[in-house]
PDB file of N, CA and C in Angstrom:
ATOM      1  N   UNK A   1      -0.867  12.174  13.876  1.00  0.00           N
ATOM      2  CA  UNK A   1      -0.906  13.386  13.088  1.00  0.00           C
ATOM      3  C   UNK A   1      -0.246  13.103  11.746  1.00  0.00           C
ATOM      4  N   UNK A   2      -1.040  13.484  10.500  1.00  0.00           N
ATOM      5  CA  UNK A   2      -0.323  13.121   9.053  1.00  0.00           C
ATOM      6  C   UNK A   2       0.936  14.513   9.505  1.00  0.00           C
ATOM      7  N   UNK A   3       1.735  13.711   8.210  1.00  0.00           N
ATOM      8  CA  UNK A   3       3.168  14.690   8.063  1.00  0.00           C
ATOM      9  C   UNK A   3       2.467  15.371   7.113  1.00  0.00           C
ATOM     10  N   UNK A   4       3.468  17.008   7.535  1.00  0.00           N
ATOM     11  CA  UNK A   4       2.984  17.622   6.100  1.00  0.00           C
ATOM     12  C   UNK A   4       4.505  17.855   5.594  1.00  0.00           C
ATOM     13  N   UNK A   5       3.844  17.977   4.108  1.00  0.00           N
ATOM     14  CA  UNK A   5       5.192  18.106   3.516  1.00  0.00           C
ATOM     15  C   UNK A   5       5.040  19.800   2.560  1.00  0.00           C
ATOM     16  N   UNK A   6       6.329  20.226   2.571  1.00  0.00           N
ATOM     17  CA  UNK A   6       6.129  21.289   1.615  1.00  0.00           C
ATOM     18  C   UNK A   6       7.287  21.160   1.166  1.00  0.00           C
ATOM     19  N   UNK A   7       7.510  21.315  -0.691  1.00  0.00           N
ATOM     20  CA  UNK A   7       8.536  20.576  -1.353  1.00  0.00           C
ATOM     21  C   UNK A   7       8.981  22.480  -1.388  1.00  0.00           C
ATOM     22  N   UNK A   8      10.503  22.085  -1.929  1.00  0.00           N
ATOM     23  CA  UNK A   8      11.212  23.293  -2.101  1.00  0.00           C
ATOM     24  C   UNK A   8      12.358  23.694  -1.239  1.00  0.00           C
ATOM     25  N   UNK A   9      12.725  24.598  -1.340  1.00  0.00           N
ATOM     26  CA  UNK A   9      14.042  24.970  -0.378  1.00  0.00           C
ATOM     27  C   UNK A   9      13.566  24.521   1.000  1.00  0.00           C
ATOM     28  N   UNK A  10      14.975  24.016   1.462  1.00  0.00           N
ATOM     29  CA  UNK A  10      14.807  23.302   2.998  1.00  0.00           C
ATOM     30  C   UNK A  10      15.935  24.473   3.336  1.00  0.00           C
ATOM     31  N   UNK A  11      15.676  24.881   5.009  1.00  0.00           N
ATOM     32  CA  UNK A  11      17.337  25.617   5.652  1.00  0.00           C
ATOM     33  C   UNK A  11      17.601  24.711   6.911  1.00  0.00           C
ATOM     34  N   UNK A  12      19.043  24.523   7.601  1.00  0.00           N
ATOM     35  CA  UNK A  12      18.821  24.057   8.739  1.00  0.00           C
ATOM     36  C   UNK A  12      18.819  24.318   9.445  1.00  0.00           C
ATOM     37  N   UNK A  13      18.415  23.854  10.782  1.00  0.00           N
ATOM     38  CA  UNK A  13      17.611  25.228  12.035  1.00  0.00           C
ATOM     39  C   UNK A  13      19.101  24.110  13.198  1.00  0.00           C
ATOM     40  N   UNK A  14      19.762  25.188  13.711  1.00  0.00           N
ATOM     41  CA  UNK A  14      20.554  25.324  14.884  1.00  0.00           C
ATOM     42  C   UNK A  14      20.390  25.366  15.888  1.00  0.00           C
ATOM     43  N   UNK A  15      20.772  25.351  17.477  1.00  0.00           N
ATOM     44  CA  UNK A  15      20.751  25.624  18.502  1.00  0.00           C
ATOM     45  C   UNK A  15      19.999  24.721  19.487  1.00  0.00           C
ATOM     46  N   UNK A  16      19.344  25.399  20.435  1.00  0.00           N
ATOM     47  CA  UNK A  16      18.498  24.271  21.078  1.00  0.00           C
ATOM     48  C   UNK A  16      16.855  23.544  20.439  1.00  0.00           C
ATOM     49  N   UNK A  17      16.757  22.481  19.685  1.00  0.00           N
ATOM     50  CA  UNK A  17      16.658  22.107  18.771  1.00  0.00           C
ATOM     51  C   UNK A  17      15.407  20.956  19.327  1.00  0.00           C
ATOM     52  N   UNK A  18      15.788  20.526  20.575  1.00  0.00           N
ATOM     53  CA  UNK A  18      15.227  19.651  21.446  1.00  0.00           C
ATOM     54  C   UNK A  18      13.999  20.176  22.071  1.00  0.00           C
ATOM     55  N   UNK A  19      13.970  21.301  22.522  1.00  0.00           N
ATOM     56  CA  UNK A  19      13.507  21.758  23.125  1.00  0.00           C
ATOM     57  C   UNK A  19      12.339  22.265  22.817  1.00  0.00           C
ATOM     58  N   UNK A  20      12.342  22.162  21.142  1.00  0.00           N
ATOM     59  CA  UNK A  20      11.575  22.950  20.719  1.00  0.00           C
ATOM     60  C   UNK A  20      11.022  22.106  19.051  1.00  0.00           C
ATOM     61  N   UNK A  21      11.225  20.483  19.294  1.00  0.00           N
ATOM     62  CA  UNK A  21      11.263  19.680  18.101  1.00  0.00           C
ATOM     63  C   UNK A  21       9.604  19.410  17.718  1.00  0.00           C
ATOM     64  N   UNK A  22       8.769  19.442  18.594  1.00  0.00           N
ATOM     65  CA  UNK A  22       7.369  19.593  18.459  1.00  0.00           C
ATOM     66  C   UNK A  22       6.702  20.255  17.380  1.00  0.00           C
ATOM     67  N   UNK A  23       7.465  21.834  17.563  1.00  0.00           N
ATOM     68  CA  UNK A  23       7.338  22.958  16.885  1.00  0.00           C
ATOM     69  C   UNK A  23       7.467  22.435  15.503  1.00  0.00           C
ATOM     70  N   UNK A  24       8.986  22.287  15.381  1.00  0.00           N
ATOM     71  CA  UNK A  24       9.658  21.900  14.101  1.00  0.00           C
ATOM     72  C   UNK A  24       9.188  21.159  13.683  1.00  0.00           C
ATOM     73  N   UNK A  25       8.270  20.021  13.996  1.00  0.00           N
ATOM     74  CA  UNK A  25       7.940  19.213  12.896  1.00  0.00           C
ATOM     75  C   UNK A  25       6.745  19.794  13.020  1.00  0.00           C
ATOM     76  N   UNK A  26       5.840  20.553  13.319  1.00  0.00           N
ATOM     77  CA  UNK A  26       4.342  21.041  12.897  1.00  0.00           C
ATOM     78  C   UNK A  26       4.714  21.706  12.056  1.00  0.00           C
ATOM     79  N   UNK A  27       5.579  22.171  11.665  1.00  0.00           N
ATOM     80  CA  UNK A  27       5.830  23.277  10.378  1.00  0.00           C
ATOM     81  C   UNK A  27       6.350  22.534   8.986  1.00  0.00           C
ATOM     82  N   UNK A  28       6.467  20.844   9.515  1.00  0.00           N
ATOM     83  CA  UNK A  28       7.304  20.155   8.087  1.00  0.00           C
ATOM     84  C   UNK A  28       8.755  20.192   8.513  1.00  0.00           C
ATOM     85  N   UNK A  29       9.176  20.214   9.768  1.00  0.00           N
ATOM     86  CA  UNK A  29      10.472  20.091   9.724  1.00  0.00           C
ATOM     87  C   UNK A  29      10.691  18.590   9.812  1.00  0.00           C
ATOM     88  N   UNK A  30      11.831  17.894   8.893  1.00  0.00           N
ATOM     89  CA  UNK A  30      12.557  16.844   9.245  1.00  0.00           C
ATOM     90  C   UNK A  30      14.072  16.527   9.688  1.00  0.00           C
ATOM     91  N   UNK A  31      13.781  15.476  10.397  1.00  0.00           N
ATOM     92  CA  UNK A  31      15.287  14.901  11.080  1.00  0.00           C
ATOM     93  C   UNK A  31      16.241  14.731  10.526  1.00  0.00           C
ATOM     94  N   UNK A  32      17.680  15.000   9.788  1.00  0.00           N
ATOM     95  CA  UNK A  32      18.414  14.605   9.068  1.00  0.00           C
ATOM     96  C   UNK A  32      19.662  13.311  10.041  1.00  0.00           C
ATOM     97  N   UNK A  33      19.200  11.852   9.761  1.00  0.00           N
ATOM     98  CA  UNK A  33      19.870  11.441  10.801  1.00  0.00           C
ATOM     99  C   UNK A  33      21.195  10.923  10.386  1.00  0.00           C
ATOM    100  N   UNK A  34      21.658  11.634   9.434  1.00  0.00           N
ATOM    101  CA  UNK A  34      23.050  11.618   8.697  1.00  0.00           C
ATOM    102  C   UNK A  34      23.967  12.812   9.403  1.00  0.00           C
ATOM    103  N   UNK A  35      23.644  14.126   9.128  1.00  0.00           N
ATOM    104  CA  UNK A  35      23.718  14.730   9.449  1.00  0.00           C
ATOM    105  C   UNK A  35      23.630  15.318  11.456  1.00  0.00           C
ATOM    106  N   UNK A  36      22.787  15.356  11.493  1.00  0.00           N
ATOM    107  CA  UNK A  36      22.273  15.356  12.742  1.00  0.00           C
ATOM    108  C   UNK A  36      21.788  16.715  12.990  1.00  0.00           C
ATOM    109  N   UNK A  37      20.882  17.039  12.023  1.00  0.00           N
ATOM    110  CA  UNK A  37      20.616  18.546  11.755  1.00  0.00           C
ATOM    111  C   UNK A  37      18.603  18.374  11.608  1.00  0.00           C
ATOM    112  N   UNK A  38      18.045  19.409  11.947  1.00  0.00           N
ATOM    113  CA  UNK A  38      16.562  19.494  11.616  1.00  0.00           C
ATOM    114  C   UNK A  38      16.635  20.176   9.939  1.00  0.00           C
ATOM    115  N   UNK A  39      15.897  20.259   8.935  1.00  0.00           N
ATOM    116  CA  UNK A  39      15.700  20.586   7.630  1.00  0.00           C
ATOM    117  C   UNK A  39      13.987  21.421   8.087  1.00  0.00           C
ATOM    118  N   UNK A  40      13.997  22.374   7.833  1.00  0.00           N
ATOM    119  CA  UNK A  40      12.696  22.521   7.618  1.00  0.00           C
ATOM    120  C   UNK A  40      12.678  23.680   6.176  1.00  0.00           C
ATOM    121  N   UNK A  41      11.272  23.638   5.796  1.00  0.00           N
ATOM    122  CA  UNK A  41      11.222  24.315   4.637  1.00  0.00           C
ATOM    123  C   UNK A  41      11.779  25.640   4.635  1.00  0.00           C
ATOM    124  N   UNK A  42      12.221  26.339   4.093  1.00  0.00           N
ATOM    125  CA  UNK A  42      12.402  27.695   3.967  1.00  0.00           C
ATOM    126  C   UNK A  42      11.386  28.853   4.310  1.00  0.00           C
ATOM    127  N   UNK A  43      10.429  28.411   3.458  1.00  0.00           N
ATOM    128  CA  UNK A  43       9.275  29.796   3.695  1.00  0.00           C
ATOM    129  C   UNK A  43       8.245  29.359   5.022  1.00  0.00           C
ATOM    130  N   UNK A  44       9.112  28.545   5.866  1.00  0.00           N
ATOM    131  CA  UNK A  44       8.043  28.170   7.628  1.00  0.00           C
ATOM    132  C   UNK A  44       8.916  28.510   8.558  1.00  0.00           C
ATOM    133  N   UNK A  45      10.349  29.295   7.845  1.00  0.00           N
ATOM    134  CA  UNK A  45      11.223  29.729   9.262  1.00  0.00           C
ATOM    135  C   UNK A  45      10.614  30.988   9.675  1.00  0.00           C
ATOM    136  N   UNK A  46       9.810  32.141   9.151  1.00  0.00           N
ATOM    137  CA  UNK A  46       9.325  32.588  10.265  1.00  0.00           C
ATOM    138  C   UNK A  46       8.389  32.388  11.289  1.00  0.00           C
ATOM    139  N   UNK A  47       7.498  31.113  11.283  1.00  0.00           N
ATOM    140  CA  UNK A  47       7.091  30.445  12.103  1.00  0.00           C
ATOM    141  C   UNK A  47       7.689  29.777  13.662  1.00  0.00           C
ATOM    142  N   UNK A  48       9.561  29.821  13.371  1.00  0.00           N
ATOM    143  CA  UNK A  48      10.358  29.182  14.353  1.00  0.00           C
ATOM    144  C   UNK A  48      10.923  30.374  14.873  1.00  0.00           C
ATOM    145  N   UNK A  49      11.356  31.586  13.988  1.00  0.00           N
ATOM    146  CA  UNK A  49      12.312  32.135  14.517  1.00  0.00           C
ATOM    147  C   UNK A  49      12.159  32.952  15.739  1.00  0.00           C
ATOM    148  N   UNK A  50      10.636  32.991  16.218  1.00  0.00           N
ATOM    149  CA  UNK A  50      10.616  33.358  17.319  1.00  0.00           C
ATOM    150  C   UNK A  50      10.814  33.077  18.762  1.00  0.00           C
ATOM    151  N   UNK A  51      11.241  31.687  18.333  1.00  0.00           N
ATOM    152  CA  UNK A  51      11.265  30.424  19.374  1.00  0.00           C
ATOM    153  C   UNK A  51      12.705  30.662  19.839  1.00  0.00           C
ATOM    154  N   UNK A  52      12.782  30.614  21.464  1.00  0.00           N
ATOM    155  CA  UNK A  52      14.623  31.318  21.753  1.00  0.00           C
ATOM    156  C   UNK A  52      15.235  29.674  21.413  1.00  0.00           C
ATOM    157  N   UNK A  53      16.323  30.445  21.471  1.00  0.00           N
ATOM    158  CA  UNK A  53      17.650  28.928  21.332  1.00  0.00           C
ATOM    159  C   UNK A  53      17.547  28.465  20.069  1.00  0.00           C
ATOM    160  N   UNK A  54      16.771  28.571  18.817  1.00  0.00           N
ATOM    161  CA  UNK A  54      16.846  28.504  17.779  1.00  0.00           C
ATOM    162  C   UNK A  54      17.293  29.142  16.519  1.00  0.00           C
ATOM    163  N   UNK A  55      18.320  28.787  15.934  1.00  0.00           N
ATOM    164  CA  UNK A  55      18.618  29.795  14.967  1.00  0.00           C
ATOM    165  C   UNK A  55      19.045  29.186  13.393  1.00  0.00           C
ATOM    166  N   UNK A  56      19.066  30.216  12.392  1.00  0.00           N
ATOM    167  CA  UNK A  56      18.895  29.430  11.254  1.00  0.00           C
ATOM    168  C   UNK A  56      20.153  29.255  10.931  1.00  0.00           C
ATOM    169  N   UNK A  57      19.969  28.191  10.489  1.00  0.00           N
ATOM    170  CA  UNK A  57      21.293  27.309   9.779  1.00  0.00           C
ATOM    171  C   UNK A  57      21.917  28.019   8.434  1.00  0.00           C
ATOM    172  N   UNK A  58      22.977  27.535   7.890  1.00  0.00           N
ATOM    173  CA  UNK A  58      23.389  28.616   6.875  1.00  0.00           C
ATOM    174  C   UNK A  58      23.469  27.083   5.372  1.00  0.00           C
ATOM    175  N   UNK A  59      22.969  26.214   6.205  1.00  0.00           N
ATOM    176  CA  UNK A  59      22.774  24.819   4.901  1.00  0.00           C
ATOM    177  C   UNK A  59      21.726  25.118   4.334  1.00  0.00           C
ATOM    178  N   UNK A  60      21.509  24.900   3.156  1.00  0.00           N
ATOM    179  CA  UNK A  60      20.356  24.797   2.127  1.00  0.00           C
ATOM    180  C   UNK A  60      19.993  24.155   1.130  1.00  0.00           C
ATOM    181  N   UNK A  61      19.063  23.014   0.780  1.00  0.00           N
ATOM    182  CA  UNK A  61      18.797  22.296  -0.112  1.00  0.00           C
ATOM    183  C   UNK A  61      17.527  22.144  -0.658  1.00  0.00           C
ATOM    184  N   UNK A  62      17.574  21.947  -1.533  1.00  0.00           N
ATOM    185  CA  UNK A  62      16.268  22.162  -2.432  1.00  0.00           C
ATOM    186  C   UNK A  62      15.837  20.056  -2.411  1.00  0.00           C
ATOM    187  N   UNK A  63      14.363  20.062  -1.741  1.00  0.00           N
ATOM    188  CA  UNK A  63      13.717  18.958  -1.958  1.00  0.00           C
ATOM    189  C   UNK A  63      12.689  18.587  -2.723  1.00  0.00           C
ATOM    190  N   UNK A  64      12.721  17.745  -3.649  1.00  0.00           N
ATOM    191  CA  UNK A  64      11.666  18.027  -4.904  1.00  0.00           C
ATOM    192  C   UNK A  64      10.079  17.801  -4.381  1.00  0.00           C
ATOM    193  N   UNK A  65       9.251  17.676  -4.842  1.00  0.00           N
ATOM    194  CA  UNK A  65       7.709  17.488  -5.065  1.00  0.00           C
ATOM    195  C   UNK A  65       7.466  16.092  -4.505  1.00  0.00           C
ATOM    196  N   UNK A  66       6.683  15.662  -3.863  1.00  0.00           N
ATOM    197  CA  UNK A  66       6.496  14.301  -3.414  1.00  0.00           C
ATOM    198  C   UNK A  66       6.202  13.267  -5.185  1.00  0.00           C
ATOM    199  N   UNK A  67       5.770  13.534  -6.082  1.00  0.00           N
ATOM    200  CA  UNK A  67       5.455  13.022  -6.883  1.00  0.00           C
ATOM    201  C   UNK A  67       6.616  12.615  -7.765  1.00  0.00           C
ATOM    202  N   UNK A  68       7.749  13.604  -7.232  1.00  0.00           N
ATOM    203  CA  UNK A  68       9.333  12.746  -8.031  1.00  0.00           C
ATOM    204  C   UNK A  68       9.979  12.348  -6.879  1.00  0.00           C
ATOM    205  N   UNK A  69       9.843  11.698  -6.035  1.00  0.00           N
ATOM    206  CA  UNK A  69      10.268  11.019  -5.122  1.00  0.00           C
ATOM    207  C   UNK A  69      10.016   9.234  -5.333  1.00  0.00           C
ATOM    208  N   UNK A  70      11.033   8.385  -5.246  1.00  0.00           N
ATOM    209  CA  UNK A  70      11.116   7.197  -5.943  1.00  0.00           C
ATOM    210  C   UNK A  70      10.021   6.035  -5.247  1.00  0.00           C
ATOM    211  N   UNK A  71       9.940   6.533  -3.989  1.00  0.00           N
ATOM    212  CA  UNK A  71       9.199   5.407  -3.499  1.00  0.00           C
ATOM    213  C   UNK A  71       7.469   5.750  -3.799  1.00  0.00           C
ATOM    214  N   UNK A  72       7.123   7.183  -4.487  1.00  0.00           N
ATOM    215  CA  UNK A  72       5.976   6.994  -5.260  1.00  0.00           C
ATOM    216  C   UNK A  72       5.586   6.233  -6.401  1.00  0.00           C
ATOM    217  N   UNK A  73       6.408   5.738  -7.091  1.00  0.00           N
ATOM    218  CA  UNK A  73       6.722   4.789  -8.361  1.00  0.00           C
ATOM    219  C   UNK A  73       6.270   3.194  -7.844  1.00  0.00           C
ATOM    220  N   UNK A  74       5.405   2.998  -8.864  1.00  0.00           N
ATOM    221  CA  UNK A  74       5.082   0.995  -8.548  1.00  0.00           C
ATOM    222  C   UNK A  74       6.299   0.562  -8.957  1.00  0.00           C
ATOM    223  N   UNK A  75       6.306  -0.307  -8.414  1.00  0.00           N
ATOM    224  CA  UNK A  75       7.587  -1.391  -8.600  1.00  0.00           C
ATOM    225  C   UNK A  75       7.474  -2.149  -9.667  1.00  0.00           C
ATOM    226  N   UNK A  76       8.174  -2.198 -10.555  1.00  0.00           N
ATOM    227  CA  UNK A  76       8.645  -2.310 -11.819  1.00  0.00           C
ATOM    228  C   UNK A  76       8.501  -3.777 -11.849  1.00  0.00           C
ATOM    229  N   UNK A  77       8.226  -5.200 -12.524  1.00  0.00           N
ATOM    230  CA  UNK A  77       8.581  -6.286 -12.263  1.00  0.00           C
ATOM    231  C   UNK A  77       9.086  -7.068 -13.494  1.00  0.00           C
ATOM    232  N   UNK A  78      10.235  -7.468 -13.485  1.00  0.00           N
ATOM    233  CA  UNK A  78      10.512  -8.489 -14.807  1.00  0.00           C
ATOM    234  C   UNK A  78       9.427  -9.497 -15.114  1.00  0.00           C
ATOM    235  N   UNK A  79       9.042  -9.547 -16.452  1.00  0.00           N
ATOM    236  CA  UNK A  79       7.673 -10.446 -16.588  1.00  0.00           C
ATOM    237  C   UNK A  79       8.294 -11.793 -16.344  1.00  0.00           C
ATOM    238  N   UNK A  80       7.420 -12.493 -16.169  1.00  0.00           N
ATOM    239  CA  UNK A  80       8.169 -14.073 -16.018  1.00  0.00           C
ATOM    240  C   UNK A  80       7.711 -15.011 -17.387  1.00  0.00           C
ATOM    241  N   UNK A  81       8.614 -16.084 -17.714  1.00  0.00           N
ATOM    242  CA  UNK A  81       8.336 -16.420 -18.764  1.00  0.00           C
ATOM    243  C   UNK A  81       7.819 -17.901 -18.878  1.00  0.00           C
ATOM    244  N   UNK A  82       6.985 -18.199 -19.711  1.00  0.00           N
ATOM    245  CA  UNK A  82       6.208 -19.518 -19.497  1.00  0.00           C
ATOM    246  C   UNK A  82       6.503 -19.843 -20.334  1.00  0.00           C
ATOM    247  N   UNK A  83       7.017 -21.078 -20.502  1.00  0.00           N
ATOM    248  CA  UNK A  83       6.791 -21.514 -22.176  1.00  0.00           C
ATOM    249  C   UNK A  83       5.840 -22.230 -22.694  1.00  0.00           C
ATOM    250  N   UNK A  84       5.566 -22.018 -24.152  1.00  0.00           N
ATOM    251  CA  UNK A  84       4.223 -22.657 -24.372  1.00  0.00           C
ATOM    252  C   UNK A  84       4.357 -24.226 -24.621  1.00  0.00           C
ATOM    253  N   UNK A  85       3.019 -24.588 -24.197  1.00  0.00           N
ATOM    254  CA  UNK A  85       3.127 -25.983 -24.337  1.00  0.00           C
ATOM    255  C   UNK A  85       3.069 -26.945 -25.737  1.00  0.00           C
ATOM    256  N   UNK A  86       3.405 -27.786 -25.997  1.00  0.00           N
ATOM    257  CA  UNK A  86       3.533 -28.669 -26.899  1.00  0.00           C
ATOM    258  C   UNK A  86       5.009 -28.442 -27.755  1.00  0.00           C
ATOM    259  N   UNK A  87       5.116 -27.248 -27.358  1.00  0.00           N
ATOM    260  CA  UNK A  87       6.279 -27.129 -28.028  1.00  0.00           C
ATOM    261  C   UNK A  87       7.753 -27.307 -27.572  1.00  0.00           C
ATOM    262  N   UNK A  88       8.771 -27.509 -28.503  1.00  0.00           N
ATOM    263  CA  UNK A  88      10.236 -27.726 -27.559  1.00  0.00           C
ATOM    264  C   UNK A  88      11.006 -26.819 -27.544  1.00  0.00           C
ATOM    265  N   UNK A  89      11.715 -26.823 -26.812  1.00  0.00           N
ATOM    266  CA  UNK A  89      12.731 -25.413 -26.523  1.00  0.00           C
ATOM    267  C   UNK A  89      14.211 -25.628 -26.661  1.00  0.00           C
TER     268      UNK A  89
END
């Protein structure tokens, strides 16, 4: 299944979390494995909140647009340098 992503306010979702992680990521929720918290978007928590043992988190962070995210960027490369021939350096 592709991930979906929806950029913008993330909240974090509490409680029994396991039970119900299927859910959470069909809506764009992700794993925070720093934390140890689910992130899902803001405007897909009423999609969860009907789900028991779940409740909303009082964290909130704003995640940008996939298109300013760094690992969309080609990799940059120092040119390499040849020197020309016949000549001395």
């Amino acid at each position: 299944m592709a991930k979906k992503y929806i950029p913008g306010a993330r909240i974090t979702v509490a409680g029994d979390t396991y039970a119900h992680r299927e859910a959470i990521k069909a809506v764009g929720g992700e794993w925070d494995t720093k934390q140890k918290v689910w992130r899902v978007p803001e405007s897909e928590w009423s999609k969860l909140a009907h789900l028991p043992g779940l409740e909303r988190g009082d964290q909130k962070t704003f995640t940008p647009s996939p298109v300013a995210r760094m690992e969309n960027f080609p990799v940059l490369r120092r040119p390499t340098f040849t020197p020309l021939e016949g000549k001395e350096q």
